[in-house]
N, C-alpha and C. Protein backbone atom coordinates (compact mmCIF):
# COMPACT_ATOMS: atom_id res chain seq x y z
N UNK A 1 72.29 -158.44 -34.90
CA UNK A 1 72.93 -158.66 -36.19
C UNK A 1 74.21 -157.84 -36.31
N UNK A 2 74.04 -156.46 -35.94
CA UNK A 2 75.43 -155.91 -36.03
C UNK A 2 76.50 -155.90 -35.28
N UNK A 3 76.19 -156.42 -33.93
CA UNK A 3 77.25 -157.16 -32.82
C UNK A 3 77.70 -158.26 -33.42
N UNK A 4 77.02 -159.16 -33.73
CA UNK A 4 77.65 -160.54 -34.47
C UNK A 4 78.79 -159.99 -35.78
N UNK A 5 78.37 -158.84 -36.15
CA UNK A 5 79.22 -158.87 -37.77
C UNK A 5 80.36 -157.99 -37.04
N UNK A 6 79.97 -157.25 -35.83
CA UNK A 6 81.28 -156.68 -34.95
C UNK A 6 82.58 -157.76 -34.88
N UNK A 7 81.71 -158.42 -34.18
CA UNK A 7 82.26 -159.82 -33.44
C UNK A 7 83.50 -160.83 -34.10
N UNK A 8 82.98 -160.81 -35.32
CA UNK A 8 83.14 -161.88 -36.26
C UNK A 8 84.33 -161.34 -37.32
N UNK A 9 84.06 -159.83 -37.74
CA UNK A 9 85.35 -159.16 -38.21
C UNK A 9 86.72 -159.37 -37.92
N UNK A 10 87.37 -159.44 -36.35
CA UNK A 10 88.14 -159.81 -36.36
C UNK A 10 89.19 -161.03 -36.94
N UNK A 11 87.97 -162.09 -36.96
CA UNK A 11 88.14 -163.62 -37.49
C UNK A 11 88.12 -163.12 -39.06
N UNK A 12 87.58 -162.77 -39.53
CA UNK A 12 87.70 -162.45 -41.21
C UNK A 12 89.12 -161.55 -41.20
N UNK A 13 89.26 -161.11 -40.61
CA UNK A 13 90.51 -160.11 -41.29
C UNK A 13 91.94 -160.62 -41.11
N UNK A 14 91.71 -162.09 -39.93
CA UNK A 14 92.83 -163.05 -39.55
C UNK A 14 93.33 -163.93 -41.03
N UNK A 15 92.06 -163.90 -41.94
CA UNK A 15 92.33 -165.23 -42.86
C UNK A 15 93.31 -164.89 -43.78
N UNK A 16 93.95 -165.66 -44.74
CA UNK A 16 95.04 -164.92 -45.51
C UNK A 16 94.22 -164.50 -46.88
N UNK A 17 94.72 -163.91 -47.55
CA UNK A 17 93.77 -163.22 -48.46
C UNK A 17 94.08 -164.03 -50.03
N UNK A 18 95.13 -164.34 -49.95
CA UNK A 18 95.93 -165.13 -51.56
C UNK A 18 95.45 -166.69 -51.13
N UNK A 19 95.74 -167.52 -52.24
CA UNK A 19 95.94 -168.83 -52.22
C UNK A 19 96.81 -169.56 -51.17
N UNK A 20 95.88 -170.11 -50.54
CA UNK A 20 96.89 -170.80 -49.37
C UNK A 20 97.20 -172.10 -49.67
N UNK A 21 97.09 -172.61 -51.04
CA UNK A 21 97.78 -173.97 -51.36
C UNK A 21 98.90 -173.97 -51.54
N UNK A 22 99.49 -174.68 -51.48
CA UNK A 22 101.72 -174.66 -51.52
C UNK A 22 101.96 -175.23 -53.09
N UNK A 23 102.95 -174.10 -53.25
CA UNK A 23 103.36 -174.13 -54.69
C UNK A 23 103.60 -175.44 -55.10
N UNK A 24 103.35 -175.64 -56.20
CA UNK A 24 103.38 -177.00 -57.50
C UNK A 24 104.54 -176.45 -58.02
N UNK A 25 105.58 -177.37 -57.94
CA UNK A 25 106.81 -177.53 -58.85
C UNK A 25 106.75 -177.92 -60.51
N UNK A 26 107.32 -177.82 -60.99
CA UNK A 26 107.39 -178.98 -62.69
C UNK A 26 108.56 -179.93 -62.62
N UNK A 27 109.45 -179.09 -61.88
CA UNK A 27 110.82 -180.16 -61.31
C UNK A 27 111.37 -179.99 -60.56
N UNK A 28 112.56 -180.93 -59.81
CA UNK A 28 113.36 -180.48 -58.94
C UNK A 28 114.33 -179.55 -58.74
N UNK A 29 114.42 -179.52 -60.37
CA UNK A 29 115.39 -177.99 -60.35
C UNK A 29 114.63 -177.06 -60.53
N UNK A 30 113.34 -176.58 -61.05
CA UNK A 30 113.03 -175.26 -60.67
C UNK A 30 112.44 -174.88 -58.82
N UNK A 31 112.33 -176.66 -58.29
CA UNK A 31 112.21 -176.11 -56.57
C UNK A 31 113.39 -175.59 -56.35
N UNK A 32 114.80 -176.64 -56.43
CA UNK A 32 116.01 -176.13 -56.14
C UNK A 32 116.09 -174.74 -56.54
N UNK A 33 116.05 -174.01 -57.54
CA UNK A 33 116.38 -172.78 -57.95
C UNK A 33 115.51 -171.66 -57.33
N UNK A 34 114.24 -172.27 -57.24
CA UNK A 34 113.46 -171.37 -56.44
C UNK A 34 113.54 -171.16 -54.71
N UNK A 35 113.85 -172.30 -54.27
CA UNK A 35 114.23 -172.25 -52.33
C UNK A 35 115.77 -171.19 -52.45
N UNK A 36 116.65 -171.58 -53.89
CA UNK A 36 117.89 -170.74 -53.35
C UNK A 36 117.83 -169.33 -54.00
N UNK A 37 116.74 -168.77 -54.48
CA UNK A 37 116.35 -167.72 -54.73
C UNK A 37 115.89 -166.68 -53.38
N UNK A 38 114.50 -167.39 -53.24
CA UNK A 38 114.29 -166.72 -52.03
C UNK A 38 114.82 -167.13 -50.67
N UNK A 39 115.67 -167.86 -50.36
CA UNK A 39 116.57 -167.59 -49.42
C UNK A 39 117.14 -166.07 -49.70
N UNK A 40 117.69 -166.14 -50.42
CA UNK A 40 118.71 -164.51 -51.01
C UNK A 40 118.06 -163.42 -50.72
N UNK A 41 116.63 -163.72 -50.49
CA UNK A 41 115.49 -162.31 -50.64
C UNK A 41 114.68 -162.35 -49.05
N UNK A 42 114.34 -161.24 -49.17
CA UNK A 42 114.11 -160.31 -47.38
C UNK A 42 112.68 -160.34 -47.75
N UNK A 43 111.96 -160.66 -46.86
CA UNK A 43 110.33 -160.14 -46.33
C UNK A 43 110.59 -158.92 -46.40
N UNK A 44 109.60 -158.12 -47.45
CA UNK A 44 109.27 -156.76 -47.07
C UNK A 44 108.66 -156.22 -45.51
N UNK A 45 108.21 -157.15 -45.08
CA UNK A 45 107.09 -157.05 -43.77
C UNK A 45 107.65 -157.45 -42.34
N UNK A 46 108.51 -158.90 -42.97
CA UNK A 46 109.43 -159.12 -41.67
C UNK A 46 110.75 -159.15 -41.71
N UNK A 47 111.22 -157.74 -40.94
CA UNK A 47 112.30 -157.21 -41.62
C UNK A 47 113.82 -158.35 -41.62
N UNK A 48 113.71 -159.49 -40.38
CA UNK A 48 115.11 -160.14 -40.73
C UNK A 48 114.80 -161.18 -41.27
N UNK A 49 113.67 -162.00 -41.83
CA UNK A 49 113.19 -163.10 -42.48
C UNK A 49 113.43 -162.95 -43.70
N UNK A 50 113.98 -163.96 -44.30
CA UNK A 50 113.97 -164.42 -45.38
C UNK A 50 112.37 -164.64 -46.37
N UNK A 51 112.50 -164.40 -47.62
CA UNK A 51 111.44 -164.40 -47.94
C UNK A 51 111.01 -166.25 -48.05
N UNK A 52 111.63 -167.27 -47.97
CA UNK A 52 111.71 -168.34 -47.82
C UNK A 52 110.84 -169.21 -46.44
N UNK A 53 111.62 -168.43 -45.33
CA UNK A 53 111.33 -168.39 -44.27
C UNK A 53 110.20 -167.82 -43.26
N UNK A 54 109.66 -166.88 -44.27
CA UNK A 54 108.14 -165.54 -43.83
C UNK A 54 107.36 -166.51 -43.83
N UNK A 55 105.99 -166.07 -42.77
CA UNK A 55 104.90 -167.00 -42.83
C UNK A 55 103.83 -165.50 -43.75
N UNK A 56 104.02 -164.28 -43.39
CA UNK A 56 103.21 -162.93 -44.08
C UNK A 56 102.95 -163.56 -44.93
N UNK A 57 101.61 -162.82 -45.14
CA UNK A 57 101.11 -163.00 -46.05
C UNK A 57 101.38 -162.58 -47.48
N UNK A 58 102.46 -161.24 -47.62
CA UNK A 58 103.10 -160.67 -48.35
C UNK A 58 104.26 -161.61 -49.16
N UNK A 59 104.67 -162.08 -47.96
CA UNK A 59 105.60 -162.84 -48.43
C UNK A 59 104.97 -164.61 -49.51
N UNK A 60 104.26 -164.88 -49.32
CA UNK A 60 103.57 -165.92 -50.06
C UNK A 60 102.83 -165.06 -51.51
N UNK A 61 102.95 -163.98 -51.52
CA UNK A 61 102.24 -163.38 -52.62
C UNK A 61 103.78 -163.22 -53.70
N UNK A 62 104.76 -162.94 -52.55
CA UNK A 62 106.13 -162.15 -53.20
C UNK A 62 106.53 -163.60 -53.71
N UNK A 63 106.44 -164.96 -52.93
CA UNK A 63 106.97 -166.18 -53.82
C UNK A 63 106.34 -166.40 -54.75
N UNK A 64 105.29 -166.60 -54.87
CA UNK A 64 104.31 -167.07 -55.87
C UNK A 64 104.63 -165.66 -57.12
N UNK A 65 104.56 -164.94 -56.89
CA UNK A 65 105.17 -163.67 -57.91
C UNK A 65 106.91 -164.05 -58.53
N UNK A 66 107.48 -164.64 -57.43
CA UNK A 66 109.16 -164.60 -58.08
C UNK A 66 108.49 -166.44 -58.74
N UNK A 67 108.13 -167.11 -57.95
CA UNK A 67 108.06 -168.63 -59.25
C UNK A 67 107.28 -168.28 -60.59
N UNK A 68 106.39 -167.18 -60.45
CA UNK A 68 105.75 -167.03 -61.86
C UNK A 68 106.75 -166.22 -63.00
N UNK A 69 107.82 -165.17 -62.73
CA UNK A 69 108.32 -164.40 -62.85
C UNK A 69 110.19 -165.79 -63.61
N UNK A 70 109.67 -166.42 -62.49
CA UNK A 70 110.82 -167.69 -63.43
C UNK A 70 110.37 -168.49 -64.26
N UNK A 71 109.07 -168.73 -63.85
CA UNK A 71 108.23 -169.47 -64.96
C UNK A 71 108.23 -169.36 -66.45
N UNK A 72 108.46 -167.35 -66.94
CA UNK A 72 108.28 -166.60 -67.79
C UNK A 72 109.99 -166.48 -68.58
N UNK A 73 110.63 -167.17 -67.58
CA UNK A 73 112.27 -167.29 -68.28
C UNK A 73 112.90 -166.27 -67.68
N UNK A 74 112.03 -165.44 -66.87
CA UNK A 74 113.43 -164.47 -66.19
C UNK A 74 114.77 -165.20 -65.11
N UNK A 75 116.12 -164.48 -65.44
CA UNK A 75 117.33 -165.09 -64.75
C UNK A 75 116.71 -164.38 -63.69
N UNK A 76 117.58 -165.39 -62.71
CA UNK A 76 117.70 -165.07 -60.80
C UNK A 76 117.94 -163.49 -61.68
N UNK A 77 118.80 -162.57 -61.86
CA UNK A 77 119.02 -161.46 -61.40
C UNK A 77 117.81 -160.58 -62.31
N UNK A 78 117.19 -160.97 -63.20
CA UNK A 78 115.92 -159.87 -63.14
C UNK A 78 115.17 -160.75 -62.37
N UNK A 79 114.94 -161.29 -61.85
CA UNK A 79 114.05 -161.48 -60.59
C UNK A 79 114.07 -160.37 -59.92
N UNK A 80 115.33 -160.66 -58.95
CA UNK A 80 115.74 -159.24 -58.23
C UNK A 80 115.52 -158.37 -58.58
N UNK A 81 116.14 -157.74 -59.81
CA UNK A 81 116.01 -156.51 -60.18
C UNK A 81 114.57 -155.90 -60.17
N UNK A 82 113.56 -156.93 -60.67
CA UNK A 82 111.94 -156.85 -60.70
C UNK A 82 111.81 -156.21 -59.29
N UNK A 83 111.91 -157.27 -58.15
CA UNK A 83 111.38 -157.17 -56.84
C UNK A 83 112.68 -155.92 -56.38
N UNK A 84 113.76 -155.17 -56.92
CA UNK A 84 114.32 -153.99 -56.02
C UNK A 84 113.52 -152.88 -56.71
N UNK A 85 113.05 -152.70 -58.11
CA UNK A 85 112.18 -151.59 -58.43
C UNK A 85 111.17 -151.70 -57.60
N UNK A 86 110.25 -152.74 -57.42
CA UNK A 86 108.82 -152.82 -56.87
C UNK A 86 109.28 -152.29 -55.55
N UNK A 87 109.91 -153.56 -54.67
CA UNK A 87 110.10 -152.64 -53.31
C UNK A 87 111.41 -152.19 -52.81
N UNK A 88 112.30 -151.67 -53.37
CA UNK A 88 113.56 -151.42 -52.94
C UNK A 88 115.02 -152.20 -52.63
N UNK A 89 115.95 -151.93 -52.23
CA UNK A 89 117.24 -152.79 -52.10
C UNK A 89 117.23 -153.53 -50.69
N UNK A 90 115.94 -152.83 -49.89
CA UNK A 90 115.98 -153.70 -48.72
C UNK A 90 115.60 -155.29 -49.09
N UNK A 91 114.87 -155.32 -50.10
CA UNK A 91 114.56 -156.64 -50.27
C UNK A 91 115.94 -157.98 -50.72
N UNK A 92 116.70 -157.38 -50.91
CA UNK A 92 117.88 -157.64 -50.94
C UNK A 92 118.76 -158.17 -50.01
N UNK A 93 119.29 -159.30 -49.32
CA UNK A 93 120.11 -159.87 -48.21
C UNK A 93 121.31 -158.96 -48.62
N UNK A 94 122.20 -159.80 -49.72
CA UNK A 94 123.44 -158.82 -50.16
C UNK A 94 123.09 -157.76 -51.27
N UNK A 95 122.83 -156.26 -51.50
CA UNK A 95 122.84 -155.52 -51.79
C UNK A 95 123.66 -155.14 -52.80
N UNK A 96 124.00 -154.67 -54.05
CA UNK A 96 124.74 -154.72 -54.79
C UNK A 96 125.75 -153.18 -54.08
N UNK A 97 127.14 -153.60 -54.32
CA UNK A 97 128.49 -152.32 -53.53
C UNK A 97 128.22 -151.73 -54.87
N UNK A 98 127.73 -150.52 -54.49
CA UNK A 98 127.20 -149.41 -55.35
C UNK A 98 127.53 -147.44 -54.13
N UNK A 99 127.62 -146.81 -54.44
CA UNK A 99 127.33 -145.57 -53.97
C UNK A 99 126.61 -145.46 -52.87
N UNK A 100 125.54 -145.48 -52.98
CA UNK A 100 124.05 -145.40 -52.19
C UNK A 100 123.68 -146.82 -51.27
N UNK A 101 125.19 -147.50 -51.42
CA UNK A 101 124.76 -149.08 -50.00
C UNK A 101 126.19 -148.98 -49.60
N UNK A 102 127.21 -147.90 -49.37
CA UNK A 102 128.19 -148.00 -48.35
C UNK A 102 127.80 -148.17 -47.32
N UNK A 103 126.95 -147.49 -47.08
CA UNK A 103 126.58 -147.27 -45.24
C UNK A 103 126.44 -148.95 -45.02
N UNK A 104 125.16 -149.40 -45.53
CA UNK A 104 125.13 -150.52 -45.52
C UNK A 104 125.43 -151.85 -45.72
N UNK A 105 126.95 -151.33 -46.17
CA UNK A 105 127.91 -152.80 -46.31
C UNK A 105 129.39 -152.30 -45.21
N UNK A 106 129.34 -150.91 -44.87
CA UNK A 106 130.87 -150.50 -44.11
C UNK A 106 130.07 -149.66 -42.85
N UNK A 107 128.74 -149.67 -43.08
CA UNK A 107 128.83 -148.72 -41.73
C UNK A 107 128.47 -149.52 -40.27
N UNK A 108 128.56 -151.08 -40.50
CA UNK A 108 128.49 -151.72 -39.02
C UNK A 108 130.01 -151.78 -38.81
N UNK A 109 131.01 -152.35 -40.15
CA UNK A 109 132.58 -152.06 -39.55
C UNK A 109 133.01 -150.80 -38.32
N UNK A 110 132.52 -149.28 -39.38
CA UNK A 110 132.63 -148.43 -38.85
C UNK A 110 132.37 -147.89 -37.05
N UNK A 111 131.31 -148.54 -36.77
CA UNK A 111 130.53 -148.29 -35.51
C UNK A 111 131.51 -149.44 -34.79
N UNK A 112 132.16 -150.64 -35.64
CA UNK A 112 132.71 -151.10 -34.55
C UNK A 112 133.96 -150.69 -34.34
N UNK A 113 134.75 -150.17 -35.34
CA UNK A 113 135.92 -149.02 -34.95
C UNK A 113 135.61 -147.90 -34.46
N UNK A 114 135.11 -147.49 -34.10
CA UNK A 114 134.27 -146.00 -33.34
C UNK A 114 134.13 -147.20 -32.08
N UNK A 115 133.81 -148.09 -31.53
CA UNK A 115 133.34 -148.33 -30.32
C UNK A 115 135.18 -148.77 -29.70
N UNK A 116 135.52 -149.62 -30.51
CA UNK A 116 137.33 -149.96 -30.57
C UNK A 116 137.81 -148.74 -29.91
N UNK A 117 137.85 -147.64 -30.36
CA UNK A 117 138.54 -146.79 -30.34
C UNK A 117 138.37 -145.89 -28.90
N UNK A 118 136.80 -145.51 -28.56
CA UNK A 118 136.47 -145.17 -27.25
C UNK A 118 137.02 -145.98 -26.44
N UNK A 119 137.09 -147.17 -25.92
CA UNK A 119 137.54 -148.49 -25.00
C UNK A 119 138.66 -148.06 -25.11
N UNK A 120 139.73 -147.88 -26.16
CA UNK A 120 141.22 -147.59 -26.20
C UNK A 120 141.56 -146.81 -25.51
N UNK A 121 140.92 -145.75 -25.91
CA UNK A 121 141.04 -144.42 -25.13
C UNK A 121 140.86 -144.26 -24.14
N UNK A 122 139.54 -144.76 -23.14
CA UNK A 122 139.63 -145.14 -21.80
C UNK A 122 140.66 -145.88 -21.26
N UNK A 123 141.00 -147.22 -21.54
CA UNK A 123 142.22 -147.58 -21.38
C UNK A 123 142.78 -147.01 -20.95
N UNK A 124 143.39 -146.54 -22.24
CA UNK A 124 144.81 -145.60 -22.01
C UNK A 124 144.75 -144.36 -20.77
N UNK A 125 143.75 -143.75 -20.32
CA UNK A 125 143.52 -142.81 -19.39
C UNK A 125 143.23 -143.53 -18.42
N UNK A 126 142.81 -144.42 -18.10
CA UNK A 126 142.51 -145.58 -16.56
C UNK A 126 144.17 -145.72 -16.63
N UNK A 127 145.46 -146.11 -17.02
CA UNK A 127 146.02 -146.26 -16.99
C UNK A 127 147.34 -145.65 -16.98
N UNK A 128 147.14 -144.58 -17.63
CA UNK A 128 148.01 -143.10 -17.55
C UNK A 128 147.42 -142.47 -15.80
N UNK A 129 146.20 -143.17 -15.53
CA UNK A 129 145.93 -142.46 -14.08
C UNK A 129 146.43 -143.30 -12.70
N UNK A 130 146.67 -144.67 -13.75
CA UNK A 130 146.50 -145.51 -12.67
C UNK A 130 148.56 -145.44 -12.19
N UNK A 131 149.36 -144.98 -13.20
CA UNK A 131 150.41 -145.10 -12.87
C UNK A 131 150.76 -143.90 -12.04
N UNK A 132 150.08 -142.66 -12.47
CA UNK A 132 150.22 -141.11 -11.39
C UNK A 132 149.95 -141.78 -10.25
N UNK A 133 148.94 -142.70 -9.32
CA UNK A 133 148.56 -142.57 -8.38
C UNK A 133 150.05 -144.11 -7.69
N UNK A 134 150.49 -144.25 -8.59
CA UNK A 134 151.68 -145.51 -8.37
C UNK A 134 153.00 -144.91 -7.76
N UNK A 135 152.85 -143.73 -8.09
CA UNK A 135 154.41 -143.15 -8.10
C UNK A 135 154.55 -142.33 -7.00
N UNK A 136 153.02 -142.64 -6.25
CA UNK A 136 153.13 -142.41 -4.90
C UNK A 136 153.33 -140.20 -4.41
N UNK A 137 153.20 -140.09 -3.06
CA UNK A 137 152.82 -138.63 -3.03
C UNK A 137 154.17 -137.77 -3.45
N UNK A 138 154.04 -136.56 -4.06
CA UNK A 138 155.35 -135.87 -4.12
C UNK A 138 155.78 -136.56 -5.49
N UNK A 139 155.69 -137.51 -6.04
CA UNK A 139 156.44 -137.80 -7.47
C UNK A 139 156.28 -136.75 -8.44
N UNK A 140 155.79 -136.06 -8.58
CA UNK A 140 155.87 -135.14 -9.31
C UNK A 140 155.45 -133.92 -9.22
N UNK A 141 156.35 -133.40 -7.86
CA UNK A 141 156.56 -132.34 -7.18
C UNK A 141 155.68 -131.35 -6.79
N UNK A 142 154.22 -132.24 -6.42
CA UNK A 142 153.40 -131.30 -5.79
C UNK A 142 153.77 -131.80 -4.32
N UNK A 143 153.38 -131.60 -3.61
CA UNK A 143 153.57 -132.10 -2.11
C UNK A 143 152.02 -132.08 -1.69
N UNK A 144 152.16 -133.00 -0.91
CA UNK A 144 150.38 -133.68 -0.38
C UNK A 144 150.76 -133.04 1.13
N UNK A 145 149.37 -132.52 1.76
CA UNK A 145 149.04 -131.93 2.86
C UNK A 145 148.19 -132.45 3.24
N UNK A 146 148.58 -133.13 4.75
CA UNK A 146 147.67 -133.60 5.15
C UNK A 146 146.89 -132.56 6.42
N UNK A 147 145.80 -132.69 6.65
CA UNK A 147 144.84 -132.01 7.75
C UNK A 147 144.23 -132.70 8.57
């Protein structure tokens, strides 16, 4: 008996835990408004998925939470605002340009001017070396010894 309930745990803890029936619309514009909602919004769980796009189980709890949450008359932006208190600005695709999300709207620019800039610089020294060794022995008055 307790090997079987060993056994069998795994299979129970696979199942999803919420309602696995697919949301009921009232119309085409609250589907429309709702697919271009959570497009906009991030899986807490899977970090580059769309909450649209998540199969998590989190994520079917987080839709069914934002269609009830429109249901109740909230605009797209307290939606958001709801779901950035609950779980943060990661849930957020575009992030509101605030203080505390520079990094995260200028700091991939940054890393790619920081990488720009190393390459330059090599460059320029492959090439400041490559013309010393052009100008041939004695150009600039050491004299080469040979042995």
């Amino acid at each position: 008996m307790g090997l079987a309930l060993l056994l069998a745990l795994p299979f129970a803890a696979a199942q999803p835990a919420g309602d696995p029936s697919p949301l009921q619309f009232h119309d085409t514009a609250e589907e429309t408004r709702f697919h271009a909602l959570t497009a906009e919004l991030r899986c807490v769980m899977c970090q580059n998925q769309s909450l649209a796009d998540s199969h998590a189980q989190i994520a079917q709890d987080m839709r069914r939470e934002v269609l009830e949450l429109m249901r109740q008359g909230r605009s797209d932006a307290q939606v958001k605002q709801f779901l950035v208190e609950r779980y943060g600005e990661f849930v957020l695709y575009r992030p509101a340009l605030e203080r505390h999300t520079w990094l995260l709207w200028f700091g991939p620019a940054g890393v790619l001017l920081a990488g720009a800039a190393v390459v330059w610089r090599i460059v320029r020294r492959r090439a400041a070396g490559q013309a010393r060794d052009d100008a041939g022995p004695g150009a600039n008055g050491d004299e080469e010894q040979e042995w």
